[in-house]
C-alpha atoms as a PDB file:
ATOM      1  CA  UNK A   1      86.210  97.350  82.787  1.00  0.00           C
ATOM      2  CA  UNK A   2      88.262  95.979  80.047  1.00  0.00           C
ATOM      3  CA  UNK A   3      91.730  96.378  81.237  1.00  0.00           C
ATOM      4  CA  UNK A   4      94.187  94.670  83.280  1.00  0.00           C
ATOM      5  CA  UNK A   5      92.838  91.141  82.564  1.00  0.00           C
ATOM      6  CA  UNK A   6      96.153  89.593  82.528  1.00  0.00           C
ATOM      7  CA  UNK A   7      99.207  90.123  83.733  1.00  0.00           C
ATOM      8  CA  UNK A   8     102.613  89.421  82.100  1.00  0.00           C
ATOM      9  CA  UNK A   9     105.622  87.495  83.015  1.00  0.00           C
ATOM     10  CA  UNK A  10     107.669  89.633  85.679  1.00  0.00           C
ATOM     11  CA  UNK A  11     109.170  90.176  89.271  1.00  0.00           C
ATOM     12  CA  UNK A  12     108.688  92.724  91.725  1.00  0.00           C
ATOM     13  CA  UNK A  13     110.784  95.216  93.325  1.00  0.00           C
ATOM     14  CA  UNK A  14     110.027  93.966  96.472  1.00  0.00           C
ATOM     15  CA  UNK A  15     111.452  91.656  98.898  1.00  0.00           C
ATOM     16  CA  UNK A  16     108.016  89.710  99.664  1.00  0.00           C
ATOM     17  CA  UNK A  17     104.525  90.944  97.824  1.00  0.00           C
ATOM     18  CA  UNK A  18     101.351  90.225  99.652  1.00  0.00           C
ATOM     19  CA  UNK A  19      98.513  89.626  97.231  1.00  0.00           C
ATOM     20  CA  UNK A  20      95.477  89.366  98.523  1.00  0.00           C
ATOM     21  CA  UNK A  21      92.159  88.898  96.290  1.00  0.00           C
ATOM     22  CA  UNK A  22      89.107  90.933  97.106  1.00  0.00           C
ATOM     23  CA  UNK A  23      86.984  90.232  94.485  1.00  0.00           C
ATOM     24  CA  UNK A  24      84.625  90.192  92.806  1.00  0.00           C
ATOM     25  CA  UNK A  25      84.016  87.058  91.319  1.00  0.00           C
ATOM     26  CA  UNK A  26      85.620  85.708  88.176  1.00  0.00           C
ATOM     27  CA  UNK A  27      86.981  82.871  85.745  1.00  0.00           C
ATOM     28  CA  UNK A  28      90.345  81.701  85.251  1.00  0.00           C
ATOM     29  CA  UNK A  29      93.190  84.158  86.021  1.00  0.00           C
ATOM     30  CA  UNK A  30      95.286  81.859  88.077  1.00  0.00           C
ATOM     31  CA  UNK A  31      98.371  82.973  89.376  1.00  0.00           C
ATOM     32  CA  UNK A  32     101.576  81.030  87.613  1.00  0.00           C
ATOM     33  CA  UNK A  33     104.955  81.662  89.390  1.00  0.00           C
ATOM     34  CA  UNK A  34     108.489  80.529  87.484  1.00  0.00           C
ATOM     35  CA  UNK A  35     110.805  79.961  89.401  1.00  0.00           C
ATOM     36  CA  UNK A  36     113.120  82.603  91.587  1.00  0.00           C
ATOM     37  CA  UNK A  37     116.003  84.263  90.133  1.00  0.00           C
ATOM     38  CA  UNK A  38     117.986  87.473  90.499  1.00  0.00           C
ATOM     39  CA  UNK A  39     118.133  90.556  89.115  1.00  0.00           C
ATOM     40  CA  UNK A  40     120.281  89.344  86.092  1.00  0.00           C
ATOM     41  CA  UNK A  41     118.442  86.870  85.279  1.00  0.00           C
ATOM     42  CA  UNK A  42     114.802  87.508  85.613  1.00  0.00           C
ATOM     43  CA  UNK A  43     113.938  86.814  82.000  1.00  0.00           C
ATOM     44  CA  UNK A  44     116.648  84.678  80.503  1.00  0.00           C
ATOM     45  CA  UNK A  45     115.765  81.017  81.093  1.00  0.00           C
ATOM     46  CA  UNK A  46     112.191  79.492  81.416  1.00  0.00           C
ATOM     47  CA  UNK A  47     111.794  77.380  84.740  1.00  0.00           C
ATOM     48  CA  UNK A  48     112.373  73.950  85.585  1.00  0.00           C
ATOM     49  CA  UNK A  49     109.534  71.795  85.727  1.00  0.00           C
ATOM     50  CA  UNK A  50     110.054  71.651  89.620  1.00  0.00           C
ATOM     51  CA  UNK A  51     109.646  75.807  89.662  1.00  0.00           C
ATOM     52  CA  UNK A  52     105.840  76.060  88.279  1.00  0.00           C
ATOM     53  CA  UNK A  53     103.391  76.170  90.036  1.00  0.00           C
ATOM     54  CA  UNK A  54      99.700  77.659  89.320  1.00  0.00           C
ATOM     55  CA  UNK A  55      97.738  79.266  92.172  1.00  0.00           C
ATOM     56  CA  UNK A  56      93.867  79.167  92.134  1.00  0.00           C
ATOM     57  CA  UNK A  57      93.274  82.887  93.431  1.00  0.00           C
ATOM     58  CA  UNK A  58      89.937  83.097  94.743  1.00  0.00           C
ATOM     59  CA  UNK A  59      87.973  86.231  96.521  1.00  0.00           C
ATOM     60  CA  UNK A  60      89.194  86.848 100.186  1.00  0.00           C
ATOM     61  CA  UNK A  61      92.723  84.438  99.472  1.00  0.00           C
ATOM     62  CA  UNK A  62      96.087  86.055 100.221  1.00  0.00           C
ATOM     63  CA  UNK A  63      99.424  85.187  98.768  1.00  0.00           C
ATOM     64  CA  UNK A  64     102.712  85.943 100.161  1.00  0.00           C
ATOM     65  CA  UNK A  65     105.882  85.571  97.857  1.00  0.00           C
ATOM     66  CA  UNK A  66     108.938  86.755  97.586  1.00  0.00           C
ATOM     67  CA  UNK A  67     109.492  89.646  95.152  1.00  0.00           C
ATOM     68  CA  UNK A  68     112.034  88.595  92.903  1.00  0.00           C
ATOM     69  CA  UNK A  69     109.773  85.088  92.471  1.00  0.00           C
ATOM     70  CA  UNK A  70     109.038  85.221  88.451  1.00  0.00           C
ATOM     71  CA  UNK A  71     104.792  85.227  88.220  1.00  0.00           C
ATOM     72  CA  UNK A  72     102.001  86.484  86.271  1.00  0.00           C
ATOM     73  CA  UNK A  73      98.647  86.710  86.201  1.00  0.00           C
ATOM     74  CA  UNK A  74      96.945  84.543  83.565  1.00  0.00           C
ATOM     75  CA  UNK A  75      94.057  85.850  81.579  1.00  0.00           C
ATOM     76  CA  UNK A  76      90.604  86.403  82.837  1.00  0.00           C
ATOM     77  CA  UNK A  77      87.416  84.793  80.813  1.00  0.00           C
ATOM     78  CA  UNK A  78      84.626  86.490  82.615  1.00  0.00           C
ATOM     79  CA  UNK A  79      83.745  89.020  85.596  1.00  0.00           C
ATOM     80  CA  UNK A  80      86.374  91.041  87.035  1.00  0.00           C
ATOM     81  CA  UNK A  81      89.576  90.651  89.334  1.00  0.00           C
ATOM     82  CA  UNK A  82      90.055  93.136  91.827  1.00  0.00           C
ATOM     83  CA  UNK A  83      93.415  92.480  93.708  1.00  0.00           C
ATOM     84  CA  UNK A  84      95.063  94.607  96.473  1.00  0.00           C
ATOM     85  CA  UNK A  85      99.010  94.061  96.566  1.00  0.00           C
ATOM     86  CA  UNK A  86     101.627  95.038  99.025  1.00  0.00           C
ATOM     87  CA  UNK A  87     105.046  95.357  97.939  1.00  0.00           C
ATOM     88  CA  UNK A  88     107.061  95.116 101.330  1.00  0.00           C
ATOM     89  CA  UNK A  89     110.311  96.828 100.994  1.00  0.00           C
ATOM     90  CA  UNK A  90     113.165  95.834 103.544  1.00  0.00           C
ATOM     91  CA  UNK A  91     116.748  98.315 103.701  1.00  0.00           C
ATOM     92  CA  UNK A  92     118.598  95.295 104.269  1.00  0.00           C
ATOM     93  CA  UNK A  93     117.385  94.102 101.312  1.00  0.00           C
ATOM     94  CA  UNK A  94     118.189  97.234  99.197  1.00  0.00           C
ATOM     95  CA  UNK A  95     121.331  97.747 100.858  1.00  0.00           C
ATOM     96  CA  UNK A  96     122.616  94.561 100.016  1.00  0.00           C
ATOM     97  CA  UNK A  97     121.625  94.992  96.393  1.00  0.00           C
ATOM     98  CA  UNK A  98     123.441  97.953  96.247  1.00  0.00           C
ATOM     99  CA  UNK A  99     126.301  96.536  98.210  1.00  0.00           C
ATOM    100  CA  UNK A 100     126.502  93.322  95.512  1.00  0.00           C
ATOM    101  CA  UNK A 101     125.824  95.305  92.587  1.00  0.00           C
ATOM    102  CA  UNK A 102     122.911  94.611  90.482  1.00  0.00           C
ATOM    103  CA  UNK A 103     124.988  92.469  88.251  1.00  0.00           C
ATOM    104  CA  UNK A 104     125.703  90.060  90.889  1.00  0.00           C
ATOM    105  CA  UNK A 105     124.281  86.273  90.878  1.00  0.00           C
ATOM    106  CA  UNK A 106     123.677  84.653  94.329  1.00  0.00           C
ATOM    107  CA  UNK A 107     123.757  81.373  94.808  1.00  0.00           C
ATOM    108  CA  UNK A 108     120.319  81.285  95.633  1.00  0.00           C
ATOM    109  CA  UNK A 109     119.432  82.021  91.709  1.00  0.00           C
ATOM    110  CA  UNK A 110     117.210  79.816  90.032  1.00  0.00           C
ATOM    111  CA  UNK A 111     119.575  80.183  87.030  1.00  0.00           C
ATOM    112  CA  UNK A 112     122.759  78.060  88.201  1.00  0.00           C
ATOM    113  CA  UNK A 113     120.368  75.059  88.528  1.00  0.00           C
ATOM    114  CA  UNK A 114     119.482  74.707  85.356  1.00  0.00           C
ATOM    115  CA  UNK A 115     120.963  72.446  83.112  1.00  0.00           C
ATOM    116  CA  UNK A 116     119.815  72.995  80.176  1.00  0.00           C
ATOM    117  CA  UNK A 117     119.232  77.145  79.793  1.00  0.00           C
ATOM    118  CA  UNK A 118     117.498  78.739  77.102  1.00  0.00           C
ATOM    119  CA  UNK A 119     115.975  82.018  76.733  1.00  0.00           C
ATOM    120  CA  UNK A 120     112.015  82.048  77.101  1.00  0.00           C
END
């Protein structure tokens, strides 16, 4: 199969994601997460050095993240990737989107600590 091989840069509507690898076996395709940031800001600044991190997946590993955590899935260079992934919703979580208003910056974004923003 020749599809889905990677991944681009994105969040999920979610408030955690449970990824968990079943197989089969293949090369490179690590997971890279960017930093956490809102709704408003998902793609408008690249992360701080301290926000990357790459994740080895490997068959039968799980990964728990939050939703709105910035990842993707980096390209493949042989066999195949077969993940399963759980998007677990929450109403508190929805309801205090819709409360806020999508346009809305907590002060939990990524964004406000950022010195230095650019667009990536």
């Amino acid at each position: 199969m020749d599809k889905d091989r990677k991944l681009d840069f994105h969040v999920d509507d979610s408030a955690v994601t449970l990824n968990l690898c079943l197989g089969t076996e293949f090369t490179d395709g690590q997971l890279y997460f960017g930093g956490v940031r809102c709704s408003s800001h998902t793609g408008t600044t690249a992360p701080r050095h301290d926000e990357e991190f790459y994740l080895e997946h490997q068959v039968g590993m799980a990964c728990l993240h939050l939703g709105n955590h910035r990842h993707k899935a980096l390209p493949i260079t042989s066999g195949q990737r077969l993940n399963l992934i759980l998007w677990c919703r929450s109403s508190n979580f929805d309801s205090e989107k819709e409360k806020n208003g999508e346009d809305t910056c907590p002060t939990w974004c990524g964004y406000h600590q950022i010195e230095n923003v650019h667009d990536i």
